[in-house]
PDB file of N, CA and C in Angstrom:
ATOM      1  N   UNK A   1       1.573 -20.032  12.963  1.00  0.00           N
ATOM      2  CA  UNK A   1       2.250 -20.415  11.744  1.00  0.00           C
ATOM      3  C   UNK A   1       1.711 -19.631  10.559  1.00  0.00           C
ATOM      4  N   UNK A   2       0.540 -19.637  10.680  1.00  0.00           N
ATOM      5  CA  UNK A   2      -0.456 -18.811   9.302  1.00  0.00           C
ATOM      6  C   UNK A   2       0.797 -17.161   9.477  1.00  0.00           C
ATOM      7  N   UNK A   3       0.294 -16.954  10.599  1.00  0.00           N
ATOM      8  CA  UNK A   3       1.043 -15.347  10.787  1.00  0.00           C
ATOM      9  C   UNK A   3       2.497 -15.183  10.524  1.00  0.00           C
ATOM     10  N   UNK A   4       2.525 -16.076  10.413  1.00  0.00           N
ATOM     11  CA  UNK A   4       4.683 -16.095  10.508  1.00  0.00           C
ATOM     12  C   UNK A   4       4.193 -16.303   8.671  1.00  0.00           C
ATOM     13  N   UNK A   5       4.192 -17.339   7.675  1.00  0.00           N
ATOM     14  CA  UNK A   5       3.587 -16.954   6.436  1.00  0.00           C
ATOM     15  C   UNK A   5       3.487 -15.911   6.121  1.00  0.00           C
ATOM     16  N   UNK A   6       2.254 -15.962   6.566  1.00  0.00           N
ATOM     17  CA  UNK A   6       1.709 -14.206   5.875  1.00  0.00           C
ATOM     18  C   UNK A   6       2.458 -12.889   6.197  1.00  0.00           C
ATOM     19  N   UNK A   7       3.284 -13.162   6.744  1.00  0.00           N
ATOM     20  CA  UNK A   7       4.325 -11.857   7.239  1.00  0.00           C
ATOM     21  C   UNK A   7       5.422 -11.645   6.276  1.00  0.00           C
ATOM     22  N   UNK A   8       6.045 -13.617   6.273  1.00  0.00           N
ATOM     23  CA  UNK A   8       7.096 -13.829   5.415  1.00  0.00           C
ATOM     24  C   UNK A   8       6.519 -13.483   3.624  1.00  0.00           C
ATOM     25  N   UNK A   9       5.593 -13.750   3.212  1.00  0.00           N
ATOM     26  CA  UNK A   9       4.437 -13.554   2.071  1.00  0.00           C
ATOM     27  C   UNK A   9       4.909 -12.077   2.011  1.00  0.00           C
ATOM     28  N   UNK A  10       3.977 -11.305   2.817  1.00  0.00           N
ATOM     29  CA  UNK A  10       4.092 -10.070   2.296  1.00  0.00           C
ATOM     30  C   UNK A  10       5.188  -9.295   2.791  1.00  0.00           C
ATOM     31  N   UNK A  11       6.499  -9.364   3.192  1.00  0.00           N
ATOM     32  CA  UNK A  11       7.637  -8.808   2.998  1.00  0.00           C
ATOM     33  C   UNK A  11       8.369  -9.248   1.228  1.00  0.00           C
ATOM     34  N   UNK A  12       8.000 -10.381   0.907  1.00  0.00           N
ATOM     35  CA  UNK A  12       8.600 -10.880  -0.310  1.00  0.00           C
ATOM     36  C   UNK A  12       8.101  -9.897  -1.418  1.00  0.00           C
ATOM     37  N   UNK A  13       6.668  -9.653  -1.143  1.00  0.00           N
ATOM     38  CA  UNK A  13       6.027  -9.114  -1.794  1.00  0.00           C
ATOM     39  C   UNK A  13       6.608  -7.530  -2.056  1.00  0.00           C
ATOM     40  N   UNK A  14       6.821  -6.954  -0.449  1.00  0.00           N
ATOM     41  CA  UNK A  14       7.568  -5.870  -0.820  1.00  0.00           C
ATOM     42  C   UNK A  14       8.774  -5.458  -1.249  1.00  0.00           C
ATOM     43  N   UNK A  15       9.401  -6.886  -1.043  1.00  0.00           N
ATOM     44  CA  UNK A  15      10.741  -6.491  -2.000  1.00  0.00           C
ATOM     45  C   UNK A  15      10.801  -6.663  -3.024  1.00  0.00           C
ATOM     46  N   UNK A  16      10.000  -7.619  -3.641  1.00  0.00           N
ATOM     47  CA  UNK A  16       9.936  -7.265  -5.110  1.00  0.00           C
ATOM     48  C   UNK A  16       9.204  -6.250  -5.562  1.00  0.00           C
ATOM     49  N   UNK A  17       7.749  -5.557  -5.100  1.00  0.00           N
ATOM     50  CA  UNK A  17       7.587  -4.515  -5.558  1.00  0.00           C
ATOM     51  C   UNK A  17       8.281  -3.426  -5.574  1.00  0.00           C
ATOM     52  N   UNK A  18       9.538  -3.272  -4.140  1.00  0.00           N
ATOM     53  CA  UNK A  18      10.582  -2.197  -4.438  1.00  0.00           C
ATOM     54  C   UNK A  18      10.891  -2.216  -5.578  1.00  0.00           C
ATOM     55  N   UNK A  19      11.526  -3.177  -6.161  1.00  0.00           N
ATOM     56  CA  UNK A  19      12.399  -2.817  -7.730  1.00  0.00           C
ATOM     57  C   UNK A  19      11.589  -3.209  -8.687  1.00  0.00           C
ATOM     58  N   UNK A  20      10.278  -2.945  -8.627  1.00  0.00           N
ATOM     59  CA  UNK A  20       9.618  -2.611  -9.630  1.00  0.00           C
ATOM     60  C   UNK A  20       9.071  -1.000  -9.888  1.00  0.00           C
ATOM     61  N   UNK A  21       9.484  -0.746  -8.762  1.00  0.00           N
ATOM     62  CA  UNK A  21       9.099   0.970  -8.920  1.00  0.00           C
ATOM     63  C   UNK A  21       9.661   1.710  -8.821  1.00  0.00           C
ATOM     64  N   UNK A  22      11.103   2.704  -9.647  1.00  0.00           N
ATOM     65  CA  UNK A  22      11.794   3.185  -9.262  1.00  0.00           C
ATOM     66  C   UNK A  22      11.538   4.813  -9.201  1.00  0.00           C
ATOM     67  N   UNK A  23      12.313   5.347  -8.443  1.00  0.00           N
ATOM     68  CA  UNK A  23      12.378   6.384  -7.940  1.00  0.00           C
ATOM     69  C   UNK A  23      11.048   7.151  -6.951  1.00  0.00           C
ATOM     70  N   UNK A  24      10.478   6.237  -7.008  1.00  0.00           N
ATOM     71  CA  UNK A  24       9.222   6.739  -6.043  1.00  0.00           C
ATOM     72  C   UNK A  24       9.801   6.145  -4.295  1.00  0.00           C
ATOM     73  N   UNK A  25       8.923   6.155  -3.712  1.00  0.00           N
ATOM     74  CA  UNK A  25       8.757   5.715  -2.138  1.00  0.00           C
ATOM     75  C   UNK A  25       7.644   5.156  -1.513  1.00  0.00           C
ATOM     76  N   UNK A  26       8.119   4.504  -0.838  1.00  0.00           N
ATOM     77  CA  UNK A  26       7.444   3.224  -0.248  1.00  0.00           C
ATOM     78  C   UNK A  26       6.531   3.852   0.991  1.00  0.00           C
ATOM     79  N   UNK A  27       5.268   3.313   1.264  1.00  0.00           N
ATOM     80  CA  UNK A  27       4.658   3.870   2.169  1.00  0.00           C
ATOM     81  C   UNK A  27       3.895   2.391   2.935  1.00  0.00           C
ATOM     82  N   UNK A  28       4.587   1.709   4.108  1.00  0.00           N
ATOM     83  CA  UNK A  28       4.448   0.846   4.322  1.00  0.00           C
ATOM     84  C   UNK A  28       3.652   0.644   5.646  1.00  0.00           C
ATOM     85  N   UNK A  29       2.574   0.126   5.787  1.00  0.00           N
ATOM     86  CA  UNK A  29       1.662  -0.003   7.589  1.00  0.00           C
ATOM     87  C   UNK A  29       0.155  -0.361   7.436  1.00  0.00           C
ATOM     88  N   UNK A  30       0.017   0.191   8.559  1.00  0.00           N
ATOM     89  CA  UNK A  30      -1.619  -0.239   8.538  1.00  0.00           C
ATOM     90  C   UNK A  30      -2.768   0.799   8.267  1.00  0.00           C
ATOM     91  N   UNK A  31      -3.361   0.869   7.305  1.00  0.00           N
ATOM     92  CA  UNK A  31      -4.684   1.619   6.976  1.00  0.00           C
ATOM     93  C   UNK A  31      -5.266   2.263   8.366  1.00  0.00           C
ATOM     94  N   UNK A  32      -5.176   3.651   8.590  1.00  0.00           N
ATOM     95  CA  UNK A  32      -6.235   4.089   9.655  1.00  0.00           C
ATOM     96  C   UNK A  32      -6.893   4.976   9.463  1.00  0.00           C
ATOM     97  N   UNK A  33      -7.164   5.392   8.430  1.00  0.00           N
ATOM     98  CA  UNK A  33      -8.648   6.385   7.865  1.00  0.00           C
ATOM     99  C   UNK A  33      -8.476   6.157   6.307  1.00  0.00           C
ATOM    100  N   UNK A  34      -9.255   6.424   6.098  1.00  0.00           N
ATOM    101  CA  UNK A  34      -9.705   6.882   4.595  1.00  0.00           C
ATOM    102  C   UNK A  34     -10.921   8.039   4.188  1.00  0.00           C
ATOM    103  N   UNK A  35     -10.473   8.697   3.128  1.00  0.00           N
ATOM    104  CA  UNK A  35     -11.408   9.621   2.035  1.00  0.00           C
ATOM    105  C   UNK A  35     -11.300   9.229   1.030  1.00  0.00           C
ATOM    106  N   UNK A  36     -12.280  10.394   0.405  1.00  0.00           N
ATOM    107  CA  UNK A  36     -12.425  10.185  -0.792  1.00  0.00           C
ATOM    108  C   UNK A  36     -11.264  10.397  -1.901  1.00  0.00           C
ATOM    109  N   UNK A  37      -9.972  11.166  -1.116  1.00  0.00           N
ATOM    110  CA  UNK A  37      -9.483  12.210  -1.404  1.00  0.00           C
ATOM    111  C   UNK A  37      -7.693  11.602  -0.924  1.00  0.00           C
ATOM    112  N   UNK A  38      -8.016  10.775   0.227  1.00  0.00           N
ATOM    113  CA  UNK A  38      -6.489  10.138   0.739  1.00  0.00           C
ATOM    114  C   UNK A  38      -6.808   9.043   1.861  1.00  0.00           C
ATOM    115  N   UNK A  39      -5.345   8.301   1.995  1.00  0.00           N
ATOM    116  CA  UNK A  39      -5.594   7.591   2.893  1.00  0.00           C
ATOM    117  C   UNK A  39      -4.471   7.603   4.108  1.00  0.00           C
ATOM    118  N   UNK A  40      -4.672   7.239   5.454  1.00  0.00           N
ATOM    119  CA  UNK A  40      -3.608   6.987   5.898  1.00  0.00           C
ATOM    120  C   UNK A  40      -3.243   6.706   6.589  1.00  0.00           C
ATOM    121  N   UNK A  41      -1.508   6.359   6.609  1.00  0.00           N
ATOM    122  CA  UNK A  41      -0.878   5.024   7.346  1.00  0.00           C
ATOM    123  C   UNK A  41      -0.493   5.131   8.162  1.00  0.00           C
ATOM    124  N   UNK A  42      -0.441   3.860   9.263  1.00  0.00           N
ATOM    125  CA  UNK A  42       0.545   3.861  10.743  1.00  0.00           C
ATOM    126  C   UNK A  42       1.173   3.446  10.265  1.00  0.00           C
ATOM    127  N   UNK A  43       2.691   3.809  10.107  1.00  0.00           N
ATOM    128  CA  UNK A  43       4.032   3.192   9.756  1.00  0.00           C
ATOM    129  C   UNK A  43       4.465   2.484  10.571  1.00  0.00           C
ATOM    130  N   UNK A  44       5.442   1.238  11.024  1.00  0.00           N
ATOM    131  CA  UNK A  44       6.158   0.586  12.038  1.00  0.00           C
ATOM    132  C   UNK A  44       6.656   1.222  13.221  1.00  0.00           C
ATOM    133  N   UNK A  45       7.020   3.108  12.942  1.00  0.00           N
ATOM    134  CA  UNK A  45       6.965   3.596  14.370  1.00  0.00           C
ATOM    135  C   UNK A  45       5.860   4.559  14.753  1.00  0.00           C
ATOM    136  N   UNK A  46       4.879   3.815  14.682  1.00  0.00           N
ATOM    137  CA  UNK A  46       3.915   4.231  14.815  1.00  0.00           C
ATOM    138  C   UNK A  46       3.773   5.797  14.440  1.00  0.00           C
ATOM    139  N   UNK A  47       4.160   6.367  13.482  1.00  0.00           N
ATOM    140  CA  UNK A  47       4.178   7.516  12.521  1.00  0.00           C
ATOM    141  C   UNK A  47       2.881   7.531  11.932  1.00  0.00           C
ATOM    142  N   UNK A  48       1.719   8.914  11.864  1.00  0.00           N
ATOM    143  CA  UNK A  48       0.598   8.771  10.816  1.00  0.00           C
ATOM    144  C   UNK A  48       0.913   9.370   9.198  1.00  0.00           C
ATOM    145  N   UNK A  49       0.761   8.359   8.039  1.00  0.00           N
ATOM    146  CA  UNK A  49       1.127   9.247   7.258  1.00  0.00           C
ATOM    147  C   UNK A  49       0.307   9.471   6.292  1.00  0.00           C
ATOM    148  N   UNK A  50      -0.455  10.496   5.665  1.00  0.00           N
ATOM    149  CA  UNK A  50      -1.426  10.675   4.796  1.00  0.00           C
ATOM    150  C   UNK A  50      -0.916  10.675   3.709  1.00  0.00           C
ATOM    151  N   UNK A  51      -1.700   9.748   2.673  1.00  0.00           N
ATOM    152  CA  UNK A  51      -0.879   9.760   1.352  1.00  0.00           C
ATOM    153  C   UNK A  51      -2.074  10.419   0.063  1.00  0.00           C
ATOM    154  N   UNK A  52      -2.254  11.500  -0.347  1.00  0.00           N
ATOM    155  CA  UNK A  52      -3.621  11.772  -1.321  1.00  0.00           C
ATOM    156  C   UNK A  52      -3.592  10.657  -2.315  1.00  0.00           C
ATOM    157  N   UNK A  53      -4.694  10.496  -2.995  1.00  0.00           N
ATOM    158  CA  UNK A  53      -5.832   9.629  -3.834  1.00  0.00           C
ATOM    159  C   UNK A  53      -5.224  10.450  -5.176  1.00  0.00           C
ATOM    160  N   UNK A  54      -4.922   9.717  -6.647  1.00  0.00           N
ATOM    161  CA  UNK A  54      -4.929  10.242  -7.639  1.00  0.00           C
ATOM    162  C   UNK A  54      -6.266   9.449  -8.394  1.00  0.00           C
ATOM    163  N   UNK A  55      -6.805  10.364  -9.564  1.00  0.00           N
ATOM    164  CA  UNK A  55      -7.907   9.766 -10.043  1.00  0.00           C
ATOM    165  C   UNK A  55      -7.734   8.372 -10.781  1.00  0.00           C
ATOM    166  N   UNK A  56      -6.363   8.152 -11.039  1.00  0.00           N
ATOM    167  CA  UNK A  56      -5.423   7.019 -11.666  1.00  0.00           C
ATOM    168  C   UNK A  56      -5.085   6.177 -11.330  1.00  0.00           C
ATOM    169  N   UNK A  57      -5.109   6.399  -9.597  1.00  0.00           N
ATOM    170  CA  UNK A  57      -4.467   5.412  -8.483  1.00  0.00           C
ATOM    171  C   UNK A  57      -4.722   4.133  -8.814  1.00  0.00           C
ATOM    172  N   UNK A  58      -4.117   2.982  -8.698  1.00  0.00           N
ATOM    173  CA  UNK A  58      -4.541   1.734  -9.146  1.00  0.00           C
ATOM    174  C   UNK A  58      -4.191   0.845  -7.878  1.00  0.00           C
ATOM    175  N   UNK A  59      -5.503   0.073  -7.240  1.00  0.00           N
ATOM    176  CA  UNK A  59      -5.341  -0.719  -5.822  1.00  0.00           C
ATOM    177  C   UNK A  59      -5.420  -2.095  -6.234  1.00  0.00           C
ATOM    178  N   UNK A  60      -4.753  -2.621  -5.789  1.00  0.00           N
ATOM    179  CA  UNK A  60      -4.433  -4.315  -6.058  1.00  0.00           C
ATOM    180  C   UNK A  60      -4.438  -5.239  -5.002  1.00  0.00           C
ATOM    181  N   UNK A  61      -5.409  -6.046  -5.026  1.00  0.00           N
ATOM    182  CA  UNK A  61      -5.319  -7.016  -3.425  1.00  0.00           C
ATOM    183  C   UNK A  61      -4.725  -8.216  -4.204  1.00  0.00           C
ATOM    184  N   UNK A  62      -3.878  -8.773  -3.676  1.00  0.00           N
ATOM    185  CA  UNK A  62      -3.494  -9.645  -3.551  1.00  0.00           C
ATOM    186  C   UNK A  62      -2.717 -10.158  -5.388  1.00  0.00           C
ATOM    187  N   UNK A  63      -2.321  -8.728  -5.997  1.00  0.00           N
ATOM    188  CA  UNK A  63      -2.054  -9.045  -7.457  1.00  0.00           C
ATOM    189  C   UNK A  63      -3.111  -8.622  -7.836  1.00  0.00           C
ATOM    190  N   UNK A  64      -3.993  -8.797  -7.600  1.00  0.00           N
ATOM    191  CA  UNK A  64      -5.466  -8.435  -8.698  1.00  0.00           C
ATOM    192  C   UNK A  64      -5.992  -7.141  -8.600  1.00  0.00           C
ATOM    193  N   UNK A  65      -6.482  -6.476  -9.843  1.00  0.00           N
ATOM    194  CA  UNK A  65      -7.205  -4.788  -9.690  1.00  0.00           C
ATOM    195  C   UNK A  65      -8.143  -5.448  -8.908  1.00  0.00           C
ATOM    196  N   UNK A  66      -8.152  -3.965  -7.608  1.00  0.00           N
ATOM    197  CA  UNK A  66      -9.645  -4.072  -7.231  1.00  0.00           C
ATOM    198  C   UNK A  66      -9.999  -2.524  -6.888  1.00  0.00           C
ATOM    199  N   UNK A  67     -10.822  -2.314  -5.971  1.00  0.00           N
ATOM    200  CA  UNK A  67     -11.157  -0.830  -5.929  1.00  0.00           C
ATOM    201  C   UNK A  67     -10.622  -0.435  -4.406  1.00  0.00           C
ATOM    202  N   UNK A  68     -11.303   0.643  -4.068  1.00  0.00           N
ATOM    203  CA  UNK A  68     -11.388   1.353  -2.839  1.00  0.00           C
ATOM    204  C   UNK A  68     -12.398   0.816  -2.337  1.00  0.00           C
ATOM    205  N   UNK A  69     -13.350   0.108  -2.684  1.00  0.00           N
ATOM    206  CA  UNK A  69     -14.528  -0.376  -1.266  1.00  0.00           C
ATOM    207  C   UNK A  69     -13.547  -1.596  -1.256  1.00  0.00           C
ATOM    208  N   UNK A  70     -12.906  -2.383  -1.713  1.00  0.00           N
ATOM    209  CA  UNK A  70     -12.523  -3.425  -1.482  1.00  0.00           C
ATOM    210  C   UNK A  70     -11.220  -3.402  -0.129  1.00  0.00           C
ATOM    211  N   UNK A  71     -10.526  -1.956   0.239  1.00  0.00           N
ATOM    212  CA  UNK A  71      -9.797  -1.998   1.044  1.00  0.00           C
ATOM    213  C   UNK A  71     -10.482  -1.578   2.850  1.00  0.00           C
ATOM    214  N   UNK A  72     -10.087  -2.272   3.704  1.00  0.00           N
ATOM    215  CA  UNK A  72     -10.641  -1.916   4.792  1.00  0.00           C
ATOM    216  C   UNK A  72      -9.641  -1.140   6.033  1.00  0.00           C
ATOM    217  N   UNK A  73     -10.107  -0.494   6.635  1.00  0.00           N
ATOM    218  CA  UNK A  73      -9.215  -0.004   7.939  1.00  0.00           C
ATOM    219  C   UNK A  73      -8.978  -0.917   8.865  1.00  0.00           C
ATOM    220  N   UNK A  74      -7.455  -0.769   8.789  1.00  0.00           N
ATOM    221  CA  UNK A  74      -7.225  -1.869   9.835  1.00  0.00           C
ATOM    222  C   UNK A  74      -5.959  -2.486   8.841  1.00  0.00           C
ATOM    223  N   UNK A  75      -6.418  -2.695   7.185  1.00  0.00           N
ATOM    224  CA  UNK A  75      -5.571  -4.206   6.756  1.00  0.00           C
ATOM    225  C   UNK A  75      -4.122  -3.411   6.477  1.00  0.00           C
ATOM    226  N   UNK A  76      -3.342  -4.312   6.389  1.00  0.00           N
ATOM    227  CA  UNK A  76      -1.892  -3.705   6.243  1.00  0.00           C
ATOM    228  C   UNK A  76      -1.598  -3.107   4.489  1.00  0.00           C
ATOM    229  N   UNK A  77      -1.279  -2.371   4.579  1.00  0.00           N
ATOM    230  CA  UNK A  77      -0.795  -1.715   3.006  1.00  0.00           C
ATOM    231  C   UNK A  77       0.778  -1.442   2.600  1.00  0.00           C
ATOM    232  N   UNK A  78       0.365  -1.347   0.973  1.00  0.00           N
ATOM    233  CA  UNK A  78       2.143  -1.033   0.812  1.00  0.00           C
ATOM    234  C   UNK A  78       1.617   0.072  -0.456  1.00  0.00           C
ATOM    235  N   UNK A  79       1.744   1.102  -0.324  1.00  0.00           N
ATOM    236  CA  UNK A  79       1.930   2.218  -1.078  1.00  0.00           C
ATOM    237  C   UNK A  79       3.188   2.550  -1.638  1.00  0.00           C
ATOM    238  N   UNK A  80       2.927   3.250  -3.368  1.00  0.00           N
ATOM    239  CA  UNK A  80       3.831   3.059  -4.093  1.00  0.00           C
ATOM    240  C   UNK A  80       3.384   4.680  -3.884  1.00  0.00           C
ATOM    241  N   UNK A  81       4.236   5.498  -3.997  1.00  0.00           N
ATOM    242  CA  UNK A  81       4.050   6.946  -3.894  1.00  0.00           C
ATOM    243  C   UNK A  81       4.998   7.803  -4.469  1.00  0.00           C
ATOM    244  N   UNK A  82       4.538   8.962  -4.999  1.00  0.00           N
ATOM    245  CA  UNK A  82       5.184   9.995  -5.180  1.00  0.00           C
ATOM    246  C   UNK A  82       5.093  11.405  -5.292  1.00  0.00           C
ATOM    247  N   UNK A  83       6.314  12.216  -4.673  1.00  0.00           N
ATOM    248  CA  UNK A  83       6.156  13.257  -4.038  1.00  0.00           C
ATOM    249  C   UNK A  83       5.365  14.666  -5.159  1.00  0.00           C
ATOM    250  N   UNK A  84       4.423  15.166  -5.259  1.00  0.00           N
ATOM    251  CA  UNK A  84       4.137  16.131  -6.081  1.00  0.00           C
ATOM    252  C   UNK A  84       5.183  17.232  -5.597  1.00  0.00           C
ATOM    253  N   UNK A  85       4.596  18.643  -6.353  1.00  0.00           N
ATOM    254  CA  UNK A  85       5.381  19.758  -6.514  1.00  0.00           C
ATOM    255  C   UNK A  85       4.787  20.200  -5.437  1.00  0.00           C
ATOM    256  N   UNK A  86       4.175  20.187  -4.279  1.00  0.00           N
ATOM    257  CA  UNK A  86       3.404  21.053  -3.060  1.00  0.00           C
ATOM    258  C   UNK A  86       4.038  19.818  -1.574  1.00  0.00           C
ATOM    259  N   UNK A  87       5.239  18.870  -2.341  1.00  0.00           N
ATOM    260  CA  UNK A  87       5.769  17.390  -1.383  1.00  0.00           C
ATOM    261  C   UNK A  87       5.223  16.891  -0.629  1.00  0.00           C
ATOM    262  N   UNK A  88       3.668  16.961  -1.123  1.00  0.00           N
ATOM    263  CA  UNK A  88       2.596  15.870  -0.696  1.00  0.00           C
ATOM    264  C   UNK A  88       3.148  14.837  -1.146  1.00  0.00           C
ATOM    265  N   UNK A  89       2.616  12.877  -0.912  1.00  0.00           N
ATOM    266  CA  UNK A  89       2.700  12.153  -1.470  1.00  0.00           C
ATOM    267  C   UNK A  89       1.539  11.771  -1.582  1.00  0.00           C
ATOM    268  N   UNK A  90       2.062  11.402  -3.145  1.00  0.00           N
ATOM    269  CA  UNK A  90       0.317  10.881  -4.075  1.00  0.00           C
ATOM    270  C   UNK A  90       0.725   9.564  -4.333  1.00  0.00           C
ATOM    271  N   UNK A  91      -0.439   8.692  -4.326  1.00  0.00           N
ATOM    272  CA  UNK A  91      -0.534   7.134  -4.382  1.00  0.00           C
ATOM    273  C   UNK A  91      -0.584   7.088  -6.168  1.00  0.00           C
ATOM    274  N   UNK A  92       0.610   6.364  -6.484  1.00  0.00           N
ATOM    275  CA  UNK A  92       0.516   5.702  -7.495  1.00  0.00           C
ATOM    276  C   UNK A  92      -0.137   4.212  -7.936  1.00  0.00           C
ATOM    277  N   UNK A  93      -0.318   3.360  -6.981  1.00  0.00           N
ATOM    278  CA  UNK A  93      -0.464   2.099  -6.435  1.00  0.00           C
ATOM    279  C   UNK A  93      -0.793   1.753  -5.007  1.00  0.00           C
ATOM    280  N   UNK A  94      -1.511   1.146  -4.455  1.00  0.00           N
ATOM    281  CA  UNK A  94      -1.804   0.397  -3.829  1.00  0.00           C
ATOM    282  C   UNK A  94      -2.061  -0.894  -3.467  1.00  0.00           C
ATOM    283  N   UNK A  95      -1.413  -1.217  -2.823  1.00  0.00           N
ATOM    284  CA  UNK A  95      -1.339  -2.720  -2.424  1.00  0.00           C
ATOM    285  C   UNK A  95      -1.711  -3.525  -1.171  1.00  0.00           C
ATOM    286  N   UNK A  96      -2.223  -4.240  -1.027  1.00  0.00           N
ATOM    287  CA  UNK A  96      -3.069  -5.205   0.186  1.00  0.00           C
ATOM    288  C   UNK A  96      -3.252  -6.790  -0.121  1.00  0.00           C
ATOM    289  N   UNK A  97      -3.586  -7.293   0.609  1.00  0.00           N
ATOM    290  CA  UNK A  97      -3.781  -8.563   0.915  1.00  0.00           C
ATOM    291  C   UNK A  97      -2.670  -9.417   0.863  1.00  0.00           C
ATOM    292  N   UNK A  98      -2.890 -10.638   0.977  1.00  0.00           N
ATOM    293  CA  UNK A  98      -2.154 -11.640   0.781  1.00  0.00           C
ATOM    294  C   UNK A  98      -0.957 -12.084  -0.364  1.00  0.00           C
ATOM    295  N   UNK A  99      -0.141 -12.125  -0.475  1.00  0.00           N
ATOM    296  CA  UNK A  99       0.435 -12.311  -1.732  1.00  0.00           C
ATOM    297  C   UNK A  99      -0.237 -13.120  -3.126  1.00  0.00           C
ATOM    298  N   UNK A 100       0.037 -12.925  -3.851  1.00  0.00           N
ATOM    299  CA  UNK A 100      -1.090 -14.206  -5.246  1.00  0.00           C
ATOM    300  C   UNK A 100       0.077 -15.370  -5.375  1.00  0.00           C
ATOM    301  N   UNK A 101      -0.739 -16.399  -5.140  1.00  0.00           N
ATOM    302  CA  UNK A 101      -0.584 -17.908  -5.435  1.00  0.00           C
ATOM    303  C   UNK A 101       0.355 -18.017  -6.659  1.00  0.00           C
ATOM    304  N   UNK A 102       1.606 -18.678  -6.153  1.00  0.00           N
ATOM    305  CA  UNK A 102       2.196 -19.107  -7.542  1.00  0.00           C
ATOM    306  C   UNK A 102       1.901 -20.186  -7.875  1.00  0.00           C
ATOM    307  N   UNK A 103       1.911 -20.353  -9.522  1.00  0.00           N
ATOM    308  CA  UNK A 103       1.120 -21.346 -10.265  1.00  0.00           C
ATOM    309  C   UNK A 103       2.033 -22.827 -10.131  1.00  0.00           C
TER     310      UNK A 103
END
């Protein structure tokens, strides 16, 4: 039941962060490496996708700023991204954990 929640939780989560971010792209899965420099994702078909680190990047667990030690390999992510001029994708946002508690 927790898992069926937390699934239903953070899909809500990603649809509202869709239309909060327009024209960028969604980078949605599970954390399987990290640098200093990028991170990156198993997508749903099992796709690896490296997304680079901006010095700006802003990571949010659960609604709240937090950092890069605070994210672990393994937890599921939702990257807000966008394509530079070399069509890398650079992390504008980052997102993890649980959804935040409505009041």
């Amino acid at each position: 039941m927790k898992y069926v929640l937390g699934t239903a939780t953070l899909a809500g989560l990603m649809a509202v962060s869709a239309f909060a971010h327009g024209g960028g792209q969604h980078v949605q899965g599970f954390l399987r490496a990290m640098t200093a420099t990028s991170v990156t994702v198993e997508d749903a078909k099992h796709k690896m996708i490296t997304v680079l680190l901006r010095p700006n990047t802003e990571v949010k667990k659960s609604g709240v700023m937090a950092t890069m030690g605070d994210l672990k390999i393994g937890e599921r992510v939702v990257i807000h991204a966008e394509e530079n001029k070399a069509d890398k994708l650079e992390a504008e946002e980052i997102d993890f954990g649980p959804a935040p508690a409505k009041p």
